[in-house]
PDB file of N, CA and C in Angstrom:
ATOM      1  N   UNK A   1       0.813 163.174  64.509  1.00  0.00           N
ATOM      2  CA  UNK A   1       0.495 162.767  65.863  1.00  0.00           C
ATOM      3  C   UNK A   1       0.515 161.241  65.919  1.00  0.00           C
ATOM      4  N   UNK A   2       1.055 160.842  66.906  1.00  0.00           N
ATOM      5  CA  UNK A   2       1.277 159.351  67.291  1.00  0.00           C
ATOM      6  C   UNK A   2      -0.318 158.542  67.357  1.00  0.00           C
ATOM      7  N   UNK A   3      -0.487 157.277  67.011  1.00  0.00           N
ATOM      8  CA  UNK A   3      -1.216 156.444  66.910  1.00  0.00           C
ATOM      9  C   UNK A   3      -2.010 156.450  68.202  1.00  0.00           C
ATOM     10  N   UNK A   4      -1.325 156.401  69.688  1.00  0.00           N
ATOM     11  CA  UNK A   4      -2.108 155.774  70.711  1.00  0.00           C
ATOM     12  C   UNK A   4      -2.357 157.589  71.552  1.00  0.00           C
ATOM     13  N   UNK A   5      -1.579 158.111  70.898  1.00  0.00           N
ATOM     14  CA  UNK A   5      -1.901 160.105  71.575  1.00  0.00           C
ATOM     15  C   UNK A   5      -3.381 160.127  70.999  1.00  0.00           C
ATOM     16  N   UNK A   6      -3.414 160.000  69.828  1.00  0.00           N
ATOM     17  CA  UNK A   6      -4.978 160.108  68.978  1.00  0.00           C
ATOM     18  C   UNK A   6      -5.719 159.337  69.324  1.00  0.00           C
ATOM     19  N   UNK A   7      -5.178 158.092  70.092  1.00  0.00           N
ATOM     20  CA  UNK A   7      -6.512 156.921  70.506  1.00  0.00           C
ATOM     21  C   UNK A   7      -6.972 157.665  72.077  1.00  0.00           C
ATOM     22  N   UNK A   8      -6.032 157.925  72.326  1.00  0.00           N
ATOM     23  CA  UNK A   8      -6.256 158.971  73.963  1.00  0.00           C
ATOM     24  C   UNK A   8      -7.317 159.941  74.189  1.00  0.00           C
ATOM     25  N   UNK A   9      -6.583 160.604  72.843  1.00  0.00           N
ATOM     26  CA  UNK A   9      -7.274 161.751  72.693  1.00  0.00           C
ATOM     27  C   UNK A   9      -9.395 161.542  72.083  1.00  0.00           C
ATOM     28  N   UNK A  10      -9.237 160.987  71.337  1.00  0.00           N
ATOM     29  CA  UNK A  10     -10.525 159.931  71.181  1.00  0.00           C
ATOM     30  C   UNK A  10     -11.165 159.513  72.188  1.00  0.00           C
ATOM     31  N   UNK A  11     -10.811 159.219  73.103  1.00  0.00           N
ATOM     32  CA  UNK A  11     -11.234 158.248  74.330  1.00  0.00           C
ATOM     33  C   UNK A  11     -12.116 159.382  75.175  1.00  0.00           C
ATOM     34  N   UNK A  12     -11.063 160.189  74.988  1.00  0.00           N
ATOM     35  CA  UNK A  12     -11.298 161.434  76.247  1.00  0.00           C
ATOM     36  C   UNK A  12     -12.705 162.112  75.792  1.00  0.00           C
ATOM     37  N   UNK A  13     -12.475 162.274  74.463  1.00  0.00           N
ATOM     38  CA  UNK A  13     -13.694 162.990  73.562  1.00  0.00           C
ATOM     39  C   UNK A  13     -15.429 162.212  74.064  1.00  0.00           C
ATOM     40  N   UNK A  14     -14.913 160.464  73.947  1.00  0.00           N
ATOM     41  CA  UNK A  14     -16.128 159.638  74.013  1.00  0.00           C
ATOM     42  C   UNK A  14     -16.516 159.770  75.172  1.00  0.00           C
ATOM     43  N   UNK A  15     -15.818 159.801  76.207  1.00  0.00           N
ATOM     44  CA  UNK A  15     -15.965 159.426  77.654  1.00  0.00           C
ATOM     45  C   UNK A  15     -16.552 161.497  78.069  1.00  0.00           C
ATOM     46  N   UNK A  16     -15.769 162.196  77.882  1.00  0.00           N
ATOM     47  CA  UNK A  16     -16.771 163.735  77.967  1.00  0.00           C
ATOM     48  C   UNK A  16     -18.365 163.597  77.040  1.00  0.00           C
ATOM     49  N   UNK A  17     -18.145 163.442  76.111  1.00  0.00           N
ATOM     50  CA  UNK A  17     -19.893 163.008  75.635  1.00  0.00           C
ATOM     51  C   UNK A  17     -20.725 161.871  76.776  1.00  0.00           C
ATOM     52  N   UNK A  18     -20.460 161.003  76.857  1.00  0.00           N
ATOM     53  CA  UNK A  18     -21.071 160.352  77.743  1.00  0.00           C
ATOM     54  C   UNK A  18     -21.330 160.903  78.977  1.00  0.00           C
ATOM     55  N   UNK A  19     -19.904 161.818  79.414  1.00  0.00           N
ATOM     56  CA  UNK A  19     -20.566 162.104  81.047  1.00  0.00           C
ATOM     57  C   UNK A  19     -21.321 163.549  80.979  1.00  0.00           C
ATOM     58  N   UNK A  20     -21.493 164.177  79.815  1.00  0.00           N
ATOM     59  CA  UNK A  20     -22.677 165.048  79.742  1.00  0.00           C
ATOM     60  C   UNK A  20     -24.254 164.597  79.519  1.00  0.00           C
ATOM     61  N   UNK A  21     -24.175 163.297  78.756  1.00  0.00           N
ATOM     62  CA  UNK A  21     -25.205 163.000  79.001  1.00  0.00           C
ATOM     63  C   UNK A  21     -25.724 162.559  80.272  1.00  0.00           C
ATOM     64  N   UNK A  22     -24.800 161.670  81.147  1.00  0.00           N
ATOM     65  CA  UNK A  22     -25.014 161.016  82.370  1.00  0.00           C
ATOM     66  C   UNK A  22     -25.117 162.604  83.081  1.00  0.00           C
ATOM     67  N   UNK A  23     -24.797 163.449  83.271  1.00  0.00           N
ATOM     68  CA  UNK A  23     -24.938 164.641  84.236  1.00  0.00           C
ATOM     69  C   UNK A  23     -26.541 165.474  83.303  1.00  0.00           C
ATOM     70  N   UNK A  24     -26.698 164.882  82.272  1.00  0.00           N
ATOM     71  CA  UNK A  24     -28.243 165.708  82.073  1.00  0.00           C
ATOM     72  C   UNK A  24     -29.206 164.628  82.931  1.00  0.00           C
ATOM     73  N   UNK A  25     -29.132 163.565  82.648  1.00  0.00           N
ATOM     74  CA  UNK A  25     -30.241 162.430  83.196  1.00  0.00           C
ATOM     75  C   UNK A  25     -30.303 163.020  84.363  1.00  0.00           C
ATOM     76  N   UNK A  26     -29.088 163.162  85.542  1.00  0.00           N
ATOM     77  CA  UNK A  26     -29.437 163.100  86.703  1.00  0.00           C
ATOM     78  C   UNK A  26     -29.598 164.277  86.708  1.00  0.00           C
ATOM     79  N   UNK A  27     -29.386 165.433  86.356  1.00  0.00           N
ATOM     80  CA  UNK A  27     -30.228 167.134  86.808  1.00  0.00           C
ATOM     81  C   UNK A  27     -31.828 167.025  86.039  1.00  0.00           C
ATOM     82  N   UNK A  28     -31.747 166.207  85.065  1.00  0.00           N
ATOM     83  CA  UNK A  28     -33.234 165.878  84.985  1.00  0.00           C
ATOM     84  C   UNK A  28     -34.418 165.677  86.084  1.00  0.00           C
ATOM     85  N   UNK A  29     -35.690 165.661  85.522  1.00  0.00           N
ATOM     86  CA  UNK A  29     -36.934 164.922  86.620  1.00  0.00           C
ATOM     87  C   UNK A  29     -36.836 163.500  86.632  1.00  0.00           C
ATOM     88  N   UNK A  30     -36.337 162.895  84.895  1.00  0.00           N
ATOM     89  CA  UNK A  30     -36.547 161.388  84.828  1.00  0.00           C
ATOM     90  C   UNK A  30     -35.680 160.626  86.306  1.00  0.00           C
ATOM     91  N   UNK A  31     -34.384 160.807  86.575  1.00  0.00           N
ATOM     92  CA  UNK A  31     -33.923 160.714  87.597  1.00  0.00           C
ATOM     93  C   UNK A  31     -34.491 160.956  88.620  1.00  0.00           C
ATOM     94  N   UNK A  32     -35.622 161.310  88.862  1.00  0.00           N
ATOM     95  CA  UNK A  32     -36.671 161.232  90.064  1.00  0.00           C
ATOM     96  C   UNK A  32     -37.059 159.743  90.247  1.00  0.00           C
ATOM     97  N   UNK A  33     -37.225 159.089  89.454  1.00  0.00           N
ATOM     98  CA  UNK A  33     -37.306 158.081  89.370  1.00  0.00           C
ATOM     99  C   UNK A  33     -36.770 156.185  89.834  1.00  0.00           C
ATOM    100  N   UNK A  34     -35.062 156.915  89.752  1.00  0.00           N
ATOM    101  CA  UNK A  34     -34.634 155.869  90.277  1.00  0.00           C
ATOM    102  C   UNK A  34     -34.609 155.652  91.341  1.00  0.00           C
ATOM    103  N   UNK A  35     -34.484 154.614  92.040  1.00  0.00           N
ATOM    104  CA  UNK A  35     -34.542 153.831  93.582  1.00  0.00           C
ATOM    105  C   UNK A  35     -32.977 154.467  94.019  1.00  0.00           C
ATOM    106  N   UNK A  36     -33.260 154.545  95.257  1.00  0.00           N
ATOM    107  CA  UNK A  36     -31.944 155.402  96.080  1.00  0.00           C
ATOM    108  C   UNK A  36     -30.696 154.837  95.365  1.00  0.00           C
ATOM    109  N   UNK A  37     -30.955 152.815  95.266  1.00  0.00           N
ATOM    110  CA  UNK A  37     -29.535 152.518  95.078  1.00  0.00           C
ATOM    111  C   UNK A  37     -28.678 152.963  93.689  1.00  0.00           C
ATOM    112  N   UNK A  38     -29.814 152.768  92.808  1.00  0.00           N
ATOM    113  CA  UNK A  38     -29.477 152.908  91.805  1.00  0.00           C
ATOM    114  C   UNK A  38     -28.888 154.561  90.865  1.00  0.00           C
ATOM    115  N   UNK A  39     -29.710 155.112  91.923  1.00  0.00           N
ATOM    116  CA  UNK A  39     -29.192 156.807  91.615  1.00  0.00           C
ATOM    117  C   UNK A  39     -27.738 156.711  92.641  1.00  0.00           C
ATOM    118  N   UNK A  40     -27.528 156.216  93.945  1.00  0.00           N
ATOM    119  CA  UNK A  40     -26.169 156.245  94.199  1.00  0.00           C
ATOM    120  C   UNK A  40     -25.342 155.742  93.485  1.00  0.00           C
ATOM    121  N   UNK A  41     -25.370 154.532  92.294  1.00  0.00           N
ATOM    122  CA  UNK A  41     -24.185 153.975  91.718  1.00  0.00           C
ATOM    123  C   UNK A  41     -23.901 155.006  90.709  1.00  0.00           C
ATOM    124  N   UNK A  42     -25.156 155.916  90.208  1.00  0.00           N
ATOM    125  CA  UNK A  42     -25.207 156.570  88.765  1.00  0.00           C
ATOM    126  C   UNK A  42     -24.323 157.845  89.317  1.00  0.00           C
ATOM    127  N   UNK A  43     -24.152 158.125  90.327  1.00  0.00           N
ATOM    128  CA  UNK A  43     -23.594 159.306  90.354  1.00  0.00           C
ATOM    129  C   UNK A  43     -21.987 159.385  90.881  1.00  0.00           C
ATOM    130  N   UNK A  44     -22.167 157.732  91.409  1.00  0.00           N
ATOM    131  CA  UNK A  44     -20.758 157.513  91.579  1.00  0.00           C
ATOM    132  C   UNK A  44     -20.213 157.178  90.171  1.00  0.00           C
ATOM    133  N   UNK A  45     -20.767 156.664  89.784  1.00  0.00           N
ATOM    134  CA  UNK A  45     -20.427 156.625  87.925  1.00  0.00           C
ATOM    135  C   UNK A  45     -20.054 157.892  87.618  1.00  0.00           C
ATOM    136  N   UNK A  46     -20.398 158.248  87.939  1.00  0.00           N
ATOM    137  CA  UNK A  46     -20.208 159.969  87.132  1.00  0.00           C
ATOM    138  C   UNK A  46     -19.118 160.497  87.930  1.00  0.00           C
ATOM    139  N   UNK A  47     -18.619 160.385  89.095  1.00  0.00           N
ATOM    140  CA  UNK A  47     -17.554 160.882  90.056  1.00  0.00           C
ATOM    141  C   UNK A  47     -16.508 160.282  89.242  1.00  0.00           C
ATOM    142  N   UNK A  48     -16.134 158.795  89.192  1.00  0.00           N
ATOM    143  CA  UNK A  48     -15.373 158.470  88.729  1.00  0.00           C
ATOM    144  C   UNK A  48     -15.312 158.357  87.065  1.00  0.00           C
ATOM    145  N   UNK A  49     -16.162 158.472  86.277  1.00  0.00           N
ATOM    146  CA  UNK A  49     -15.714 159.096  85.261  1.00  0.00           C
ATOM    147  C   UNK A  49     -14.615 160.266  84.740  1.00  0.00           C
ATOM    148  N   UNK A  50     -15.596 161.234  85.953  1.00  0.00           N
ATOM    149  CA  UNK A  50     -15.163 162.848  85.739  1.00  0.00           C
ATOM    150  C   UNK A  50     -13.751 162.557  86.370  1.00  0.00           C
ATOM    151  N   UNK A  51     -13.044 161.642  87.113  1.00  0.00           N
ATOM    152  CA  UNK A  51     -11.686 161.362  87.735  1.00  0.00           C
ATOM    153  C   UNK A  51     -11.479 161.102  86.565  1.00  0.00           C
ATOM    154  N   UNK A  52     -11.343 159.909  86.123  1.00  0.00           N
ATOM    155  CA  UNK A  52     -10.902 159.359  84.838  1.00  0.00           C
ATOM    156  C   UNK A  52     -10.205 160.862  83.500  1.00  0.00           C
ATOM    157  N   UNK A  53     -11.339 161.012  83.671  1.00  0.00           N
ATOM    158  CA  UNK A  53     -11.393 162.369  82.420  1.00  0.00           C
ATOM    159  C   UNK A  53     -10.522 163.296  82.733  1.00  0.00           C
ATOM    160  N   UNK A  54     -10.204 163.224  83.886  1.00  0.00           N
ATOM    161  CA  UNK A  54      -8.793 164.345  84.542  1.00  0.00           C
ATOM    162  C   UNK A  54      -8.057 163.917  84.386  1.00  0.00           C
ATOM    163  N   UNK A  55      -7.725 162.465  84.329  1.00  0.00           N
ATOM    164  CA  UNK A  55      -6.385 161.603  84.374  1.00  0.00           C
ATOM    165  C   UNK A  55      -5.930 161.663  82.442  1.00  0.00           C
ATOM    166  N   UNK A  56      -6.948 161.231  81.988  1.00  0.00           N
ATOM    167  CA  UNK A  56      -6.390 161.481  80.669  1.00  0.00           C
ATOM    168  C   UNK A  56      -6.545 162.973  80.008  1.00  0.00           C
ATOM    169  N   UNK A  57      -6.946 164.127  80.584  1.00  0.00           N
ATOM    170  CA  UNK A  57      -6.461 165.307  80.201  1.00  0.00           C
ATOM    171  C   UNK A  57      -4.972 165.321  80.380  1.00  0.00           C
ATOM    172  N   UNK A  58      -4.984 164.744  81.633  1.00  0.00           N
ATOM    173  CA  UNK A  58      -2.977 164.969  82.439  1.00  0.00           C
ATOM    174  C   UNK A  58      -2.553 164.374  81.176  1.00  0.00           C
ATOM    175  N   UNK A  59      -2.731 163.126  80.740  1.00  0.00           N
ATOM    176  CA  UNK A  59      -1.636 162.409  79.934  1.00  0.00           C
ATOM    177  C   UNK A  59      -1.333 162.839  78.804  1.00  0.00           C
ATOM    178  N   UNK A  60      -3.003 163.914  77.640  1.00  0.00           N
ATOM    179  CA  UNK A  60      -2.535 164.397  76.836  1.00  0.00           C
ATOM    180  C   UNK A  60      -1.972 165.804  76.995  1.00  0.00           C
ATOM    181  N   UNK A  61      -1.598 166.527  77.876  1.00  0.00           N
ATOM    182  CA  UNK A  61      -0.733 167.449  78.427  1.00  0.00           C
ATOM    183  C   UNK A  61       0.567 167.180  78.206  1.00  0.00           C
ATOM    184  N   UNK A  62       0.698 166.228  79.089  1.00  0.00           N
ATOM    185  CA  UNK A  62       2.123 165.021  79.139  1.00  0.00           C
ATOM    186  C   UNK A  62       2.433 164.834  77.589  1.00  0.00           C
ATOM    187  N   UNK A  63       1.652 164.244  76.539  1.00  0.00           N
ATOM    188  CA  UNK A  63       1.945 164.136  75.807  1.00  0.00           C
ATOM    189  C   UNK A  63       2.652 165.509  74.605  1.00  0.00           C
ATOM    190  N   UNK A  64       1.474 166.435  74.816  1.00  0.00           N
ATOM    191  CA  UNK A  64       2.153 167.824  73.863  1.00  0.00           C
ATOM    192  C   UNK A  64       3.716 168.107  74.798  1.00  0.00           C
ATOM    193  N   UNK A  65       3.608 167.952  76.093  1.00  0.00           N
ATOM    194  CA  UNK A  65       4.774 168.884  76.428  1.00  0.00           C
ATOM    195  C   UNK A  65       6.140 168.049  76.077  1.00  0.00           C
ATOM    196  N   UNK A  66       5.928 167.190  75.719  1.00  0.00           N
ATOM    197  CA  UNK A  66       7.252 165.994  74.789  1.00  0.00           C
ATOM    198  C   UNK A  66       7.368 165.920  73.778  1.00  0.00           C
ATOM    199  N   UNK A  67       6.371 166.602  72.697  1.00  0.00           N
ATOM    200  CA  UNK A  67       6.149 167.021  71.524  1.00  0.00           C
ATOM    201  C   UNK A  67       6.970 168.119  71.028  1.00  0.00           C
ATOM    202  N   UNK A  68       6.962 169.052  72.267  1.00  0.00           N
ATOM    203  CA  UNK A  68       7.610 170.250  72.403  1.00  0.00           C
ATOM    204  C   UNK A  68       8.749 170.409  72.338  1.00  0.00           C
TER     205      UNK A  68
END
């Protein structure tokens, strides 16, 4: 497997760990906590993560089906 397919593929791995944690905080109580603004950026964080994380599923798709 190519150098930057495996750095992709890596990325995707780090960035899904992170947005499970960011989606426990906020179904949490501790997230009761934050001030309106700050729970709106956290969850837009998390919208566009979870975009992100679609975009590089597509690419390593893209990538096996050229493999092929």
């Amino acid at each position: 497997m190519s150098g930057f397919i495996s750095r992709v593929i890596e990325e995707k791995k780090e960035l899904d760990l992170k947005l499970e944690k960011l989606n426990a905080f906020l179904e949490s109580s501790a997230s009761d906590e934050l001030c309106k603004g700050d729970e709106y950026l956290l969850r837009r964080q998390r919208q566009v993560m979870t975009e992100y994380s679609c975009v590089l599923s597509t690419r390593i798709e893209r990538f096996w089906g050229t493999l092929l």
